[in-house]
C-alpha atoms as a PDB file:
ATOM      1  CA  UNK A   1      15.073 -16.207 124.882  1.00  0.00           C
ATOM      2  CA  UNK A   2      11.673 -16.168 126.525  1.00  0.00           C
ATOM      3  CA  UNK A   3      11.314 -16.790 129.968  1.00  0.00           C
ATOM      4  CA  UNK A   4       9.253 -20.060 130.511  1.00  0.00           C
ATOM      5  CA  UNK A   5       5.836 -19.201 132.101  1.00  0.00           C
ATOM      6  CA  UNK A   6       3.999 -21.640 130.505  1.00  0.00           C
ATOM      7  CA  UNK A   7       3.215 -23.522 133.460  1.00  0.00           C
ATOM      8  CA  UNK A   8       0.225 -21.321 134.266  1.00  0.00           C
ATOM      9  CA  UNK A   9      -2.398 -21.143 132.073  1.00  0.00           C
ATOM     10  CA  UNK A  10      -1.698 -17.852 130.101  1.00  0.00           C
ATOM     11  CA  UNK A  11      -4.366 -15.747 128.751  1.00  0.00           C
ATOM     12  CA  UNK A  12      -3.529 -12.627 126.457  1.00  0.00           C
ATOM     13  CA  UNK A  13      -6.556 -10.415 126.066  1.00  0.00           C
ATOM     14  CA  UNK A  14      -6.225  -7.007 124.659  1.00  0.00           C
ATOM     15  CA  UNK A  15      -8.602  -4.463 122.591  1.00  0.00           C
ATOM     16  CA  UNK A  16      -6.514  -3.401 119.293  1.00  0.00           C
ATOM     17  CA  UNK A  17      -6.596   0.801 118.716  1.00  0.00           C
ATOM     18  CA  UNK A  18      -8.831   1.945 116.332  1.00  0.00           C
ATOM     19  CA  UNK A  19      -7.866   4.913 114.104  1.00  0.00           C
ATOM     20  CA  UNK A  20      -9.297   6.775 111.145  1.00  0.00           C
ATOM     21  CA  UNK A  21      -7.401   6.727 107.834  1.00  0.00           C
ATOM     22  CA  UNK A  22      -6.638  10.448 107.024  1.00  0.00           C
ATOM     23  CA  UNK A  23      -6.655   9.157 103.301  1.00  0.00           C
ATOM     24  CA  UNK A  24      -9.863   7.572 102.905  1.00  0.00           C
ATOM     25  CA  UNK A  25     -11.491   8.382 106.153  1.00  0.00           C
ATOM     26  CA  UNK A  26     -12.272   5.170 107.219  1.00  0.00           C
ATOM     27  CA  UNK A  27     -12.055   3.390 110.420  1.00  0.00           C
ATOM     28  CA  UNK A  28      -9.591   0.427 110.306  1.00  0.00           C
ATOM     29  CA  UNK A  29      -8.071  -1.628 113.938  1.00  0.00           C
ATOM     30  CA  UNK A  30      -4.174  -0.824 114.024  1.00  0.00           C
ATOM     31  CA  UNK A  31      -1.829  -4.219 112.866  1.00  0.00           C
ATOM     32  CA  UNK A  32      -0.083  -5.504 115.488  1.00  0.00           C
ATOM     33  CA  UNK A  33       3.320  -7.010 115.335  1.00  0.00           C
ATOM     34  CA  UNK A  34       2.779  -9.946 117.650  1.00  0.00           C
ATOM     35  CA  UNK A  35      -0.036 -12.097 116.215  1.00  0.00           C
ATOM     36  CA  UNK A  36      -1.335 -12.425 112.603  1.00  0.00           C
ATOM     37  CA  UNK A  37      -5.011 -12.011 111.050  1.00  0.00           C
ATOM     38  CA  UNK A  38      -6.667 -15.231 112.218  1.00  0.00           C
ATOM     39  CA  UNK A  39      -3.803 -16.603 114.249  1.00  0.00           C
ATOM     40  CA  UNK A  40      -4.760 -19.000 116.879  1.00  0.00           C
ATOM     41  CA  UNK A  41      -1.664 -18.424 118.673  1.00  0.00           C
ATOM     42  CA  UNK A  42       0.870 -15.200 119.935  1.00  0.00           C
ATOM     43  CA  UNK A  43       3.891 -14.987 116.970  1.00  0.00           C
ATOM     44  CA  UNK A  44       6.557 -15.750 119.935  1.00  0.00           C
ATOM     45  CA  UNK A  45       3.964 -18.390 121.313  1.00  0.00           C
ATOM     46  CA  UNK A  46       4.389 -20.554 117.918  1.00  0.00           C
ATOM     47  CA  UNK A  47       7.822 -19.615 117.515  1.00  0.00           C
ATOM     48  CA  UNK A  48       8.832 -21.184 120.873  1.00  0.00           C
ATOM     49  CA  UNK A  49       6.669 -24.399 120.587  1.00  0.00           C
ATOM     50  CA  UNK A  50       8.164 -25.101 116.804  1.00  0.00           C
ATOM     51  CA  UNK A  51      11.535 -24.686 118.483  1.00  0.00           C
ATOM     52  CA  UNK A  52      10.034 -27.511 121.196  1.00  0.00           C
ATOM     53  CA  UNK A  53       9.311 -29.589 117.766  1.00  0.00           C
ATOM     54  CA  UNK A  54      12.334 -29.483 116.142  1.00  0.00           C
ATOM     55  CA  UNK A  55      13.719 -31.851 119.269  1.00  0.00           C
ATOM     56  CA  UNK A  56      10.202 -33.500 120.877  1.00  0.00           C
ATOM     57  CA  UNK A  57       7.526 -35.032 119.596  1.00  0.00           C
ATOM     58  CA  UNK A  58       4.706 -33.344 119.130  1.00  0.00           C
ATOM     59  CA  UNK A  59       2.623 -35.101 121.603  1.00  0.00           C
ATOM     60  CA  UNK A  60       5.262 -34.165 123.975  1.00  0.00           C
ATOM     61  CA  UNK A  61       5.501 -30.683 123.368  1.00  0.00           C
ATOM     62  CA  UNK A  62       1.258 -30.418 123.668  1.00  0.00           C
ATOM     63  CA  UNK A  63       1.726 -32.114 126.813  1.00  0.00           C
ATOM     64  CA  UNK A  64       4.422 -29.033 128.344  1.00  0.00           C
ATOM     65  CA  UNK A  65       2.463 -26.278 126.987  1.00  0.00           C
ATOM     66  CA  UNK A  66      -1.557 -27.698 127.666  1.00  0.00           C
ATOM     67  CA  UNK A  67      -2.775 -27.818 124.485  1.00  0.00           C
ATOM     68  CA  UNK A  68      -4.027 -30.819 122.338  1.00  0.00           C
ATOM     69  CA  UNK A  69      -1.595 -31.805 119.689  1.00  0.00           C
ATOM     70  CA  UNK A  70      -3.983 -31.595 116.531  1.00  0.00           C
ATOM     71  CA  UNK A  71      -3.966 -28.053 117.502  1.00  0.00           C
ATOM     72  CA  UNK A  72      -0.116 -27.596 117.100  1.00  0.00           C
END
């Protein structure tokens, strides 16, 4: 369960490691577990506003978490 902070406008910024591949020596950004190549959204974040879904409309659940619902 994920604690709802979603009241406040939530910004997650972070710069992904880089690291050189010992195998072909080039430079490549380390995957992260927590949000996909061109993801809009945090994993959890999606995963806990689909859970809103399944039991509100959709125009409801972009009104709780402050986004417009053609984004969701």
């Amino acid at each position: 369960m994920h604690l709802d902070f979603w009241q406040y406008r939530t910004l997650l910024h972070a710069r992904m490691p880089r690291v050189k591949c010992d195998a072909c020596g080039k430079i490549r950004t380390v995957v992260i577990d927590w949000a996909r190549p061109g993801a809009e959204f945090p994993l959890f974040f999606e995963n806990l506003v689909l859970s809103f879904m399944i039991e509100m409309p959709v125009a409801a659940v972009a009104r709780k978490v402050g986004e417009h619902d053609t984004r969701l």
